[in-house]
Protein backbone atom coordinates (compact mmCIF):
# COMPACT_ATOMS: atom_id res chain seq x y z
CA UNK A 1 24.31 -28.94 4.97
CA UNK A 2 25.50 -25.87 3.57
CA UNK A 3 24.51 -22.42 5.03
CA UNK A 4 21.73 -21.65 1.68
CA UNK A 5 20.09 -25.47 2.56
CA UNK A 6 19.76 -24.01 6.44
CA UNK A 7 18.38 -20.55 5.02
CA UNK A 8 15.78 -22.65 2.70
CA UNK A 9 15.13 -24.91 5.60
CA UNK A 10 14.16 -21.71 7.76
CA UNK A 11 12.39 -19.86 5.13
CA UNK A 12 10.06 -22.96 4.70
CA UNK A 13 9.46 -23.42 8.74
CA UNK A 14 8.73 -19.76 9.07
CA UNK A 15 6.17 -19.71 6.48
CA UNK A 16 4.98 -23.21 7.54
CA UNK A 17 4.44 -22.00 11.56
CA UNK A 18 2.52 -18.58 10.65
CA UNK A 19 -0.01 -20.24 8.17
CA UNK A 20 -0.66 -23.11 10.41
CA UNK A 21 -1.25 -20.92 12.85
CA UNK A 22 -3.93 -18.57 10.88
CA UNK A 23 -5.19 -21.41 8.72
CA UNK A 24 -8.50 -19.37 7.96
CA UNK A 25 -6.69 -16.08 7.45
CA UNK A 26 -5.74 -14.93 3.31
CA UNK A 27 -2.21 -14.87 2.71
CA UNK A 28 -1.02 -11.62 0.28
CA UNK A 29 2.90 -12.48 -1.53
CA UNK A 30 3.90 -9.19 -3.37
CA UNK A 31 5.76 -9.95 -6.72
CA UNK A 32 7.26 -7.27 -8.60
CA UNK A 33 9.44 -9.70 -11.06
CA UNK A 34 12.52 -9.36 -9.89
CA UNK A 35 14.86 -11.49 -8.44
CA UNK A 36 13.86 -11.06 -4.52
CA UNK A 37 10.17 -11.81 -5.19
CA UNK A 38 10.69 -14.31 -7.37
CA UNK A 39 12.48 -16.46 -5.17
CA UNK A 40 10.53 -15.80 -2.55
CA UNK A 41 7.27 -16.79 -4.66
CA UNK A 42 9.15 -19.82 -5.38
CA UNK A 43 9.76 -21.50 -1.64
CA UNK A 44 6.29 -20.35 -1.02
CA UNK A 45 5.13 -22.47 -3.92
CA UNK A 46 7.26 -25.71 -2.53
CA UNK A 47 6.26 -24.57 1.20
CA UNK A 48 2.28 -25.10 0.30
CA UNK A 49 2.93 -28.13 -1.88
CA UNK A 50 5.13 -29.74 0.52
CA UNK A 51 3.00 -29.57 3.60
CA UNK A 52 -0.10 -29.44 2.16
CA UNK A 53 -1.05 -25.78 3.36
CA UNK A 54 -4.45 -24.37 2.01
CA UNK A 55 -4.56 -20.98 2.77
CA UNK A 56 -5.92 -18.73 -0.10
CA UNK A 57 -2.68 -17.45 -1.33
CA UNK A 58 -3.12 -14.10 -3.36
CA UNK A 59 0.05 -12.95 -5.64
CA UNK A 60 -0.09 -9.53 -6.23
CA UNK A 61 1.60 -7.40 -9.20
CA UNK A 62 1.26 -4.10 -9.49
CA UNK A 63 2.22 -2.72 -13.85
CA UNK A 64 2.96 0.41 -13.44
CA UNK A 65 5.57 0.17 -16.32
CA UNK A 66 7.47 2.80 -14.85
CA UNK A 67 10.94 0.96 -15.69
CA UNK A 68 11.61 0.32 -19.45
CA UNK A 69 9.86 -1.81 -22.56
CA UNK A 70 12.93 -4.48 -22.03
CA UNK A 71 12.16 -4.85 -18.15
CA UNK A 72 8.10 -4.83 -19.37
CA UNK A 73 8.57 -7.69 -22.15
CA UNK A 74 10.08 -9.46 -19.44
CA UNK A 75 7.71 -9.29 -16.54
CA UNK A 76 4.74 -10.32 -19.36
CA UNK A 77 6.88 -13.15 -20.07
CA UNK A 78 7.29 -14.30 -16.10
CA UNK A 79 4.10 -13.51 -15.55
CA UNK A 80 2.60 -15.77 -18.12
CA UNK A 81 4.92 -18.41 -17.37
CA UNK A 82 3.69 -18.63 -13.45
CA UNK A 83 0.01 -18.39 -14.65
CA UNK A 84 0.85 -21.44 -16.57
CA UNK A 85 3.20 -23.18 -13.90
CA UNK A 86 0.25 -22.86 -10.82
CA UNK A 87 -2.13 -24.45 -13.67
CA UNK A 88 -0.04 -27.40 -14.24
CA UNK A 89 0.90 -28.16 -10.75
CA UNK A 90 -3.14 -27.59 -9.60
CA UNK A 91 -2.73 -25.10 -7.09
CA UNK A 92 -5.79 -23.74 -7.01
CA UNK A 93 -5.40 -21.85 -3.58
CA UNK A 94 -2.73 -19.58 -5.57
CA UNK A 95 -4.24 -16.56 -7.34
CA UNK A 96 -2.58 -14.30 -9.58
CA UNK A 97 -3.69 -10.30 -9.51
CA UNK A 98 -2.54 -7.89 -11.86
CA UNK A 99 -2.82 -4.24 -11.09
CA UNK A 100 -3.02 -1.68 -13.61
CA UNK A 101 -3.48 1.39 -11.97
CA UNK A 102 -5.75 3.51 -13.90
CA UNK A 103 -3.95 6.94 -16.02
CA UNK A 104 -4.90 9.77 -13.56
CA UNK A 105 -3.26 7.49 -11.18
CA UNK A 106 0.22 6.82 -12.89
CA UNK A 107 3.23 9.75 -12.51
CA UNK A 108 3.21 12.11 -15.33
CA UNK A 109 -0.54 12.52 -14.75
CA UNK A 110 -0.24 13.01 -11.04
CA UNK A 111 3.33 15.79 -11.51
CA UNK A 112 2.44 17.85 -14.75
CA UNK A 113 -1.37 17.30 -14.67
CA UNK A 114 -2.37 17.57 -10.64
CA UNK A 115 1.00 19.94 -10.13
CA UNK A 116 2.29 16.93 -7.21
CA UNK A 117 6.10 18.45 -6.34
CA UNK A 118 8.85 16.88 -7.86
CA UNK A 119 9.48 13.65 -5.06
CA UNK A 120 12.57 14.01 -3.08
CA UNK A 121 13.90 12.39 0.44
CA UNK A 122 11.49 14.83 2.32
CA UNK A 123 8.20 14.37 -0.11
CA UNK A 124 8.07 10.61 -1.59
CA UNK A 125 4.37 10.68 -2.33
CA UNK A 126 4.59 9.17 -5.77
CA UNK A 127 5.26 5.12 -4.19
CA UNK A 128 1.95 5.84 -2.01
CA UNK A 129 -0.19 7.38 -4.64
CA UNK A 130 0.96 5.17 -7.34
CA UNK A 131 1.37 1.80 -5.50
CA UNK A 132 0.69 1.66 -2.01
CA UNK A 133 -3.30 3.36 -2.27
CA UNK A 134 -3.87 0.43 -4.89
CA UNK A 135 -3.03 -2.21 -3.53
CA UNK A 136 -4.29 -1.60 0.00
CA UNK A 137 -7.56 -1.44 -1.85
CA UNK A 138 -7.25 -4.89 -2.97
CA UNK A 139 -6.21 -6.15 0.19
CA UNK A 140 -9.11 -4.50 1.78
CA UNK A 141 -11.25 -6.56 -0.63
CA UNK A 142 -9.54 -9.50 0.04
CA UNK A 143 -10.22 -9.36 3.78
CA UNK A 144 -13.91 -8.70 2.65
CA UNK A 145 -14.13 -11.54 0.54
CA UNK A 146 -12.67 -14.21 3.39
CA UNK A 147 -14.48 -12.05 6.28
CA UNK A 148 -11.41 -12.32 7.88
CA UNK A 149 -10.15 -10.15 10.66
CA UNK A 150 -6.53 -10.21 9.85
CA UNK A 151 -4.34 -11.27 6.32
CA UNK A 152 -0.78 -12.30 6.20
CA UNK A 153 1.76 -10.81 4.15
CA UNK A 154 4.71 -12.12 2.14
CA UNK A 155 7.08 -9.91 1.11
CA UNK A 156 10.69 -10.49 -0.50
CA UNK A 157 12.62 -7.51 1.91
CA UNK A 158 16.11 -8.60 3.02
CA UNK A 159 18.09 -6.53 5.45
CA UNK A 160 21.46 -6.66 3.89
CA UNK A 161 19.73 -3.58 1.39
CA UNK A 162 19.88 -1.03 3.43
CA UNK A 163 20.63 -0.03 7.11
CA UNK A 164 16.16 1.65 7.04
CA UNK A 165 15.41 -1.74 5.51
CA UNK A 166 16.82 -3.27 8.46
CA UNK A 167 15.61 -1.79 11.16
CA UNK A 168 12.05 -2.39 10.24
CA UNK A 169 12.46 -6.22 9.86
CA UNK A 170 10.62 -7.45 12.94
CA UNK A 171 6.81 -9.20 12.13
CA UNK A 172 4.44 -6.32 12.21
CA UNK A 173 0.61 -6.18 11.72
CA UNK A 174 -0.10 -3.07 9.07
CA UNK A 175 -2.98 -2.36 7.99
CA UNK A 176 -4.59 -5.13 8.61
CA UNK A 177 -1.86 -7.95 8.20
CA UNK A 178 1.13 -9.22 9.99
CA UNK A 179 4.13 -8.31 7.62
CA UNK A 180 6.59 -11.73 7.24
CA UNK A 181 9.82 -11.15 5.56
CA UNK A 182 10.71 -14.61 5.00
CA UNK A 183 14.02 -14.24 2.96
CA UNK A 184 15.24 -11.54 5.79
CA UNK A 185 18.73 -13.15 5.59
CA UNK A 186 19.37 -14.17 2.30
CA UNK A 187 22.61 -12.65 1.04
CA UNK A 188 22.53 -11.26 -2.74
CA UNK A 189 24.99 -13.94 -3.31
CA UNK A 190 22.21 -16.59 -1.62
CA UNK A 191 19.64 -15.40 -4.29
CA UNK A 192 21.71 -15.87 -7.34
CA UNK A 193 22.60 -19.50 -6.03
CA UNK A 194 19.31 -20.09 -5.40
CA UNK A 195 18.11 -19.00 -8.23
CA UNK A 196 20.90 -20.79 -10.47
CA UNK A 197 20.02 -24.32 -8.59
CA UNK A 198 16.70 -24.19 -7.31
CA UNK A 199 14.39 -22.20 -9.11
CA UNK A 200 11.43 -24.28 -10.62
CA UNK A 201 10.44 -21.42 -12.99
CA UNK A 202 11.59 -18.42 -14.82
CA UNK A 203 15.23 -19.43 -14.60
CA UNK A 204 16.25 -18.89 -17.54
CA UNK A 205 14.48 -15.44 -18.54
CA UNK A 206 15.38 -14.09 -15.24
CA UNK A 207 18.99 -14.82 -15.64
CA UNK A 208 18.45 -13.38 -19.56
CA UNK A 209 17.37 -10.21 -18.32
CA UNK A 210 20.03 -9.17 -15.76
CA UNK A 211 22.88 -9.92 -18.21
CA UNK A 212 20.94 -7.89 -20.83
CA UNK A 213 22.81 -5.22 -21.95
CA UNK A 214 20.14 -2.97 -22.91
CA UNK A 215 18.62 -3.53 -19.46
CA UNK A 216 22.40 -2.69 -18.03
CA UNK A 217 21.50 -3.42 -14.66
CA UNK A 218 23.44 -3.61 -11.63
CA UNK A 219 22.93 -6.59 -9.65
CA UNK A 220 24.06 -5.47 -6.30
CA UNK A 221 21.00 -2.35 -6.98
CA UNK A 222 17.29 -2.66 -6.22
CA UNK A 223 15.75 -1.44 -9.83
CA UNK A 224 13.83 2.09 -9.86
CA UNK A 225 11.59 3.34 -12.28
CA UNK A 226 13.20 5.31 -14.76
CA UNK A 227 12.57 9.14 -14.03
CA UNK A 228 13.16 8.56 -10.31
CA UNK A 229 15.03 11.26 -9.35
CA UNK A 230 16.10 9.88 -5.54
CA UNK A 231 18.17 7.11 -6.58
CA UNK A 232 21.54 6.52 -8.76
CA UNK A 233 22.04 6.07 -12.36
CA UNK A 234 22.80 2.46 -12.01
CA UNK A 235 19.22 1.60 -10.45
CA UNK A 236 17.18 3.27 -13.89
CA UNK A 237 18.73 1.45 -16.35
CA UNK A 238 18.45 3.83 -19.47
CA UNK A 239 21.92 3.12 -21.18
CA UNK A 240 19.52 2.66 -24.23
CA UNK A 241 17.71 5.98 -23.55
CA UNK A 242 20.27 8.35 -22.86
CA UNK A 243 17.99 11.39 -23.44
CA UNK A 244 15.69 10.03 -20.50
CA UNK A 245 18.22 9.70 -18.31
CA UNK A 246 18.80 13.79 -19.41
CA UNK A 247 15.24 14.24 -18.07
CA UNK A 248 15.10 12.72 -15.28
CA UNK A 249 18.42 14.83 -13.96
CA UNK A 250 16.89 17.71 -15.40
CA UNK A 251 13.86 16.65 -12.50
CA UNK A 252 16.30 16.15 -9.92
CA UNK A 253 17.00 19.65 -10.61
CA UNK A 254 13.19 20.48 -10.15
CA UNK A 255 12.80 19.25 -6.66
CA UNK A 256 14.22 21.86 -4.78
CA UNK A 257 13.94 24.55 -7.49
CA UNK A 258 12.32 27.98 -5.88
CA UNK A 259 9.32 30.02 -7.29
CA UNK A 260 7.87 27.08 -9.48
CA UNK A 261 5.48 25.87 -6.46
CA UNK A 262 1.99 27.79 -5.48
CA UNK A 263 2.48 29.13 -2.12
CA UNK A 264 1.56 27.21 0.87
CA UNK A 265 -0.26 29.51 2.64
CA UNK A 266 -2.94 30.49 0.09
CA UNK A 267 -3.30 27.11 -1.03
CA UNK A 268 -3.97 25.72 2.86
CA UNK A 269 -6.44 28.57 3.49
CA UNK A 270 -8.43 29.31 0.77
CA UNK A 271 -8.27 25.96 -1.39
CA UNK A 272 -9.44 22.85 0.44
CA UNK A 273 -9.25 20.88 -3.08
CA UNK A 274 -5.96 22.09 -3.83
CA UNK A 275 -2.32 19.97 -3.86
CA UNK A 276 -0.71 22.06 -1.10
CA UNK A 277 2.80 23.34 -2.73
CA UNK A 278 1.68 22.15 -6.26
CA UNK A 279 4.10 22.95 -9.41
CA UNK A 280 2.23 26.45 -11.08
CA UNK A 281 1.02 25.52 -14.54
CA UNK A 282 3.73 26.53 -16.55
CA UNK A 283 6.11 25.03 -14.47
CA UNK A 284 3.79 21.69 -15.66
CA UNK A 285 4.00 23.10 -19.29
CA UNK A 286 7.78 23.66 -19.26
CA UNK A 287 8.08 20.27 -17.70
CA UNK A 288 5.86 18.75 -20.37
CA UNK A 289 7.43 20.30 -22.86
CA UNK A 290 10.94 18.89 -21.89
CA UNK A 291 9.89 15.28 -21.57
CA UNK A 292 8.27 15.50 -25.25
CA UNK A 293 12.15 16.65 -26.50
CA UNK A 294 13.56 13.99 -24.71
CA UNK A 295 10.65 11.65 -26.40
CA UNK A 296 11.62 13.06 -29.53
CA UNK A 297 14.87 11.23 -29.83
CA UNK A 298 14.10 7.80 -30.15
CA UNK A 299 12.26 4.87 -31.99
CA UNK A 300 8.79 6.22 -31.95
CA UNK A 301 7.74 2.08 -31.09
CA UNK A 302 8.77 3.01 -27.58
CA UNK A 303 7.16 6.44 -27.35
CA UNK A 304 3.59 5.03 -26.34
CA UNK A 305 5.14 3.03 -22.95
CA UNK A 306 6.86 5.98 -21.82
CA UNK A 307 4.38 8.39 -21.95
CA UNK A 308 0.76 6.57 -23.12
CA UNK A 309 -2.31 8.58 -24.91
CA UNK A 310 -3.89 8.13 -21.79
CA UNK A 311 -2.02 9.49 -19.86
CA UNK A 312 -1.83 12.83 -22.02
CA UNK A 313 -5.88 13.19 -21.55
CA UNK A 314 -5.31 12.81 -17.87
CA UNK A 315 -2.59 15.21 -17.68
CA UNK A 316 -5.18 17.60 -20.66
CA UNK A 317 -7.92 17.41 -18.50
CA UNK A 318 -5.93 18.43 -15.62
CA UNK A 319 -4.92 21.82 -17.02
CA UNK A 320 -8.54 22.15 -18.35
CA UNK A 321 -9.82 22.09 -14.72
CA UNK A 322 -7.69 25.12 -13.71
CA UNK A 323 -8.69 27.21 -16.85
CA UNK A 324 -6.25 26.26 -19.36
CA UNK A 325 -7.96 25.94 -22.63
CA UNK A 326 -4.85 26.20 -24.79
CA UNK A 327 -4.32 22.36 -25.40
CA UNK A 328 -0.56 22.78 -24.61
CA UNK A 329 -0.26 18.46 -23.89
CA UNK A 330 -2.42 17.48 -26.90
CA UNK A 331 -0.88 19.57 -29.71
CA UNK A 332 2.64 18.57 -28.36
CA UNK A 333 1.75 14.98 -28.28
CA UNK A 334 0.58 15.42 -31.75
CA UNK A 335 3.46 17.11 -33.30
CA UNK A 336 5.86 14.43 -31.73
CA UNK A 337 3.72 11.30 -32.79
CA UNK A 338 0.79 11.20 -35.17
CA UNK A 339 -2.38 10.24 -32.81
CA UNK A 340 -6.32 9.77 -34.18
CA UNK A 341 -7.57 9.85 -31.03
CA UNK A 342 -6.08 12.95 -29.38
CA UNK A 343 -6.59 14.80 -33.08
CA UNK A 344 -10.07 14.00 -32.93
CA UNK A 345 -10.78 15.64 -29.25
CA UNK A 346 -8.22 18.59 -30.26
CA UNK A 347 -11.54 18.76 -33.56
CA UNK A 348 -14.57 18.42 -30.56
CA UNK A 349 -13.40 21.52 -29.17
CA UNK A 350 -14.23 23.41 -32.06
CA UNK A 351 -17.92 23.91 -31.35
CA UNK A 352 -16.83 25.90 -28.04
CA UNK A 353 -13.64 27.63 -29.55
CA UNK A 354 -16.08 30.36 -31.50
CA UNK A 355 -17.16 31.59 -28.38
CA UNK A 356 -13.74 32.18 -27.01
CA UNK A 357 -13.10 35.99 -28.77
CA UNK A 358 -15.37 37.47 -26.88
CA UNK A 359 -13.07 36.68 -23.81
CA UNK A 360 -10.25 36.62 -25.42
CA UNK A 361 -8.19 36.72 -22.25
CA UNK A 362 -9.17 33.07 -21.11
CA UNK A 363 -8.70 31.85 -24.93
CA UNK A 364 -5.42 33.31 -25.53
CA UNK A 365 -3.22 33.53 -22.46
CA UNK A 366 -5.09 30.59 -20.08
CA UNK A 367 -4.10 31.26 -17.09
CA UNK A 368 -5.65 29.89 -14.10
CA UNK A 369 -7.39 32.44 -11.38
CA UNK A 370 -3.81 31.94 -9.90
CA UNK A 371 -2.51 31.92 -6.83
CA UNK A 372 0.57 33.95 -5.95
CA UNK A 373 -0.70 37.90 -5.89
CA UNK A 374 1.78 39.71 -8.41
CA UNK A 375 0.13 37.50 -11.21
CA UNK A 376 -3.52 36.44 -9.78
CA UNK A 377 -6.20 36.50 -11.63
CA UNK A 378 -4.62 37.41 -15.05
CA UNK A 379 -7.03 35.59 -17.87
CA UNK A 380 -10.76 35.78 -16.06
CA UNK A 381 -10.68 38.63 -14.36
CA UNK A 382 -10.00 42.39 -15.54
CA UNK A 383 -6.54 43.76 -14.41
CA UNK A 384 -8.24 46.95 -13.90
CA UNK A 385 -9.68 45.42 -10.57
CA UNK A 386 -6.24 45.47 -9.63
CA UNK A 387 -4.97 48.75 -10.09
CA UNK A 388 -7.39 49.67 -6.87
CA UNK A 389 -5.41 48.62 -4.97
CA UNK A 390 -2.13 47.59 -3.71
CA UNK A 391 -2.96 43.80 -4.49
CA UNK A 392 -4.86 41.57 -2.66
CA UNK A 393 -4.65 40.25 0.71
CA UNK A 394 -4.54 37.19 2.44
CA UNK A 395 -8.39 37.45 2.99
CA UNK A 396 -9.50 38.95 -0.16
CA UNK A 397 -7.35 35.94 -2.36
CA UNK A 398 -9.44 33.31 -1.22
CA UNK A 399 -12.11 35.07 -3.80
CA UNK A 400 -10.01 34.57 -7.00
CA UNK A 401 -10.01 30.64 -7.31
CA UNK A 402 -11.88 29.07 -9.55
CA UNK A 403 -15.10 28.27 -8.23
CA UNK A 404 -17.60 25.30 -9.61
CA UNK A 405 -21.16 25.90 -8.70
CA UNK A 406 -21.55 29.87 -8.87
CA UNK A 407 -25.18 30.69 -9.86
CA UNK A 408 -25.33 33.46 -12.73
CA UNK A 409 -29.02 34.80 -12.49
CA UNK A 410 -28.32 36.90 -15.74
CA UNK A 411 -26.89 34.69 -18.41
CA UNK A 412 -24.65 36.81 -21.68
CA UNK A 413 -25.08 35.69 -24.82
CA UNK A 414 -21.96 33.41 -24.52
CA UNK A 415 -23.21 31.97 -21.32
CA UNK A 416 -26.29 30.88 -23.12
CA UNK A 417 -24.61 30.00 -26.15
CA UNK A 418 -22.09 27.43 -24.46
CA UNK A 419 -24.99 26.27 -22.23
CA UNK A 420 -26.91 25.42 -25.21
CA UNK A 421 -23.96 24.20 -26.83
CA UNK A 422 -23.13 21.44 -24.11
CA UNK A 423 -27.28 20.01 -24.29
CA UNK A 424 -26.67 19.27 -27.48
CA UNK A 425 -23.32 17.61 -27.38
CA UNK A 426 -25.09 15.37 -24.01
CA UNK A 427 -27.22 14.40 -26.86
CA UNK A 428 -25.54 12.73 -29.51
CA UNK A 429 -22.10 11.75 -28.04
CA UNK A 430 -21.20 9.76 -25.15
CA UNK A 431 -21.86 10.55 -21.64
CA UNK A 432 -18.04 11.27 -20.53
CA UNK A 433 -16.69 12.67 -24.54
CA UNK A 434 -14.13 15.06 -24.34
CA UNK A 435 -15.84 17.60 -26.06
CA UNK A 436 -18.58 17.52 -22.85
CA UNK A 437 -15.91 17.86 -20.17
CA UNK A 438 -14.24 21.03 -22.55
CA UNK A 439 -17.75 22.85 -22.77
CA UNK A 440 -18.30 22.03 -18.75
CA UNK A 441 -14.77 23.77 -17.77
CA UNK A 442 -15.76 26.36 -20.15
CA UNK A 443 -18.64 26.93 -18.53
CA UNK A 444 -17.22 26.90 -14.86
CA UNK A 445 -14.46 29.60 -15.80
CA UNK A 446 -16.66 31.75 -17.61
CA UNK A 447 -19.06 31.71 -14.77
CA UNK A 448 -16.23 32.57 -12.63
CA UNK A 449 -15.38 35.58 -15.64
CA UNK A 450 -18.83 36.78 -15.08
CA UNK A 451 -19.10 36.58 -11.53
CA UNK A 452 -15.54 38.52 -10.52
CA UNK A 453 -16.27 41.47 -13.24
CA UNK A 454 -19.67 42.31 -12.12
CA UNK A 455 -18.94 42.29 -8.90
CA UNK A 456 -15.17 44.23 -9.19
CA UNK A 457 -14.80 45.81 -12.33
CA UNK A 458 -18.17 47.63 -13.25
């Protein structure tokens, strides 16, 4: 017996022992597609049939399509194919659970529309916001549905990766399930054999796409999405996207970059809603505006999965909420790639826009009630306040946000204008339109307008 027959021999006792010993509890098997999980999905598959296990088994995939269309055609192709394979073979204890995390959820919503930093070594919040927040969600569930006190977890981790990757390879119970890492010791060279002379599904397209050259992957590399800016070239596979890979060095640059974050200290004190060291607005704009250059130079078929409609009216709506009424995101989506839907909300704004000359510092510059003191303020509130004083303290800057909620006992014209504007739009267009959520930031800044120069600049 060869040392791969005594590795599958293991792999299958190991999985064999833990569900026979938690018969009632769900087991979770994380698939991402590639060539770890897939082989790993694939002795847990013979595991179950061959001893007759019954466990509800639960394979999760999270599409964040953060890699490239290639790598996406793929995984669509796999997962069809294993739909297909647990239908033929009757294993009805197997489940398959696509994630698709919703826009405001995905990267380029969270960095240029919330203002999250740039992720580096230190800051890595983008796998826990994007991944990890999902799908311990629908393992929560899952627990729920089986009333079970406890899950088990399959996952594909093998500790010749990396030395951190290693020393975390012991069973653990997180967050509610003991963590198995059945194919612990399976050498890269153990998965391609295994994969070339075992696999019972997928061979061939998983073989396809690491020799594809578009793909150019390297097989000794863990994959990454593509505008990771922690990991090497050779993990992002964008030979066929060279100005991509431009961007995403151009990030790397961003990370440690100084002056493009709000300060710490105002945004801890005076902001409990606030991202604490979020990108400033036009550091977001600038950013934006780079990525739609890069998009600019190639097939517009592949524009859409690299940067979605979707995701522009998360990143839109975003900049609206911190007083931003230029439409920066739209009108540069719309000059790169010609888009009904995002021309059409750029049109419902129109019914609001007439009101903005009467503060034309909002319409034309929109800048947020910022943060840092040299520049606070600039857009809602007179600069005259300003010249009172030195600039404002620590104390006094915890006035200047943007506030929802302030009460305005003596409406303007404008005020009652936009007010009466929004009833109407309530009334003849759906409940969460664009046009509604435009008028309602409106609103909220120009309350804020109202508020700060009666009280400061009168």
């Amino acid at each position: 017996m060869d040392n791969l027959q005594k590795l599958i021999k293991t792999v299958e006792k190991n999985i064999e022992n833990i569900v026979k010993l938690y018969p009632d509890f769900p087991v979770v098997l994380a698939y991402s597609g590639g060539k770890d999980s897939t082989v790993l999905l694939d002795l847990t598959l013979k595991t179950f049939k061959k001893h007759g296990l019954k466990n509800s088994v639960y394979i999760i995939c999270v599409r964040l399509k953060t890699e490239n269309p290639f790598f996406e055609n793929y995984l669509n192709k796999a997962v069809n194919n294993i739909k297909n394979y647990l239908k033929e073979n009757r294993l009805d204890n197997f489940k398959f659970i696509e994630i698709f995390p919703k826009p405001e959820q995905k990267f380029f919503p969270l960095l240029l529309g919330k203002g999250y930093p740039v992720p580096h070594n230190n800051m890595r919040w983008c796998t826990l916001k994007m991944k990890i927040d999902t799908v311990k969600k629908v393992e929560r569930e899952i627990l729920k549905k089986h009333q079970a006190v406890c899950g088990i977890k399959l996952t594909g981790i093998r500790k010749e990766e990396s030395i951190k990757r290693k020393n975390r390879m012991e069973n653990r119970i997180l967050d509610g399930f003991i963590d198995v890492m059945p194919i612990k010791d399976f050498t890269l060279n153990d998965i391609w054999t295994y994969i070339k002379k075992h696999l019972s599904f997928n061979k061939k397209i998983l073989l396809e796409l690491y020799d594809n050259e578009k793909l150019d992957i390297n097989k000794n590399k863990r994959r990454g999405c593509w505008f990771c800016p922690l990991i090497e070239k050779d993990s992002v596979n964008l030979t066929y996207f060279p100005a991509l890979e431009e961007y995403r060095l151009t990030l790397k640059k961003y990370a440690f970059k100084e002056g493009i974050r709000y300060s710490f200290k105002t945004k801890a004190k005076f902001n409990k809603t606030a991202r604490l060291n979020s990108l400033k607005l036009e550091t977001r704009k600038e950013l934006f505006g780079k990525l739609i250059e890069a998009l600019k130079n190639m097939d517009k078929k592949y524009i859409d999965f690299f940067l979605s409609e979707e995701e522009v009216i998360a990143i839109q709506k975003e900049h609206l909420k911190e007083g931003d009424f230029s439409l920066f995101p739209f009108k540069e989506y719309v000059a790169l790639v010609k888009n009904k839907k995002i021309e059409s909300l750029i049109k419902e704004t129109d019914s609001i826009k007439v009101l903005f000359p009467k503060i034309k510092t909002i319409a034309e510059k929109g800048k947020w009630i910022g943060i840092d003191a040299k520049d606070m303020i600039e857009g809602v509130v007179k600069k005259e306040m300003l010249s009172r004083q030195d600039g404002p303290n620590e104390k006094e800057e915890c006035k200047y946000f943007i506030k929802d909620g302030i009460v305005i006992k003596e409406k303007d014209d404008v005020l009652k204008e936009a007010e009466l504007r929004l009833e109407k739009a309530k009334t003849r267009i759906r409940k969460d339109g664009f046009e509604i959520f435009f008028i309602e930031r409106f609103i909220a800044i120009y309350k804020n307008y109202l508020y700060y120069n009666k009280k400061f600049c009168e």
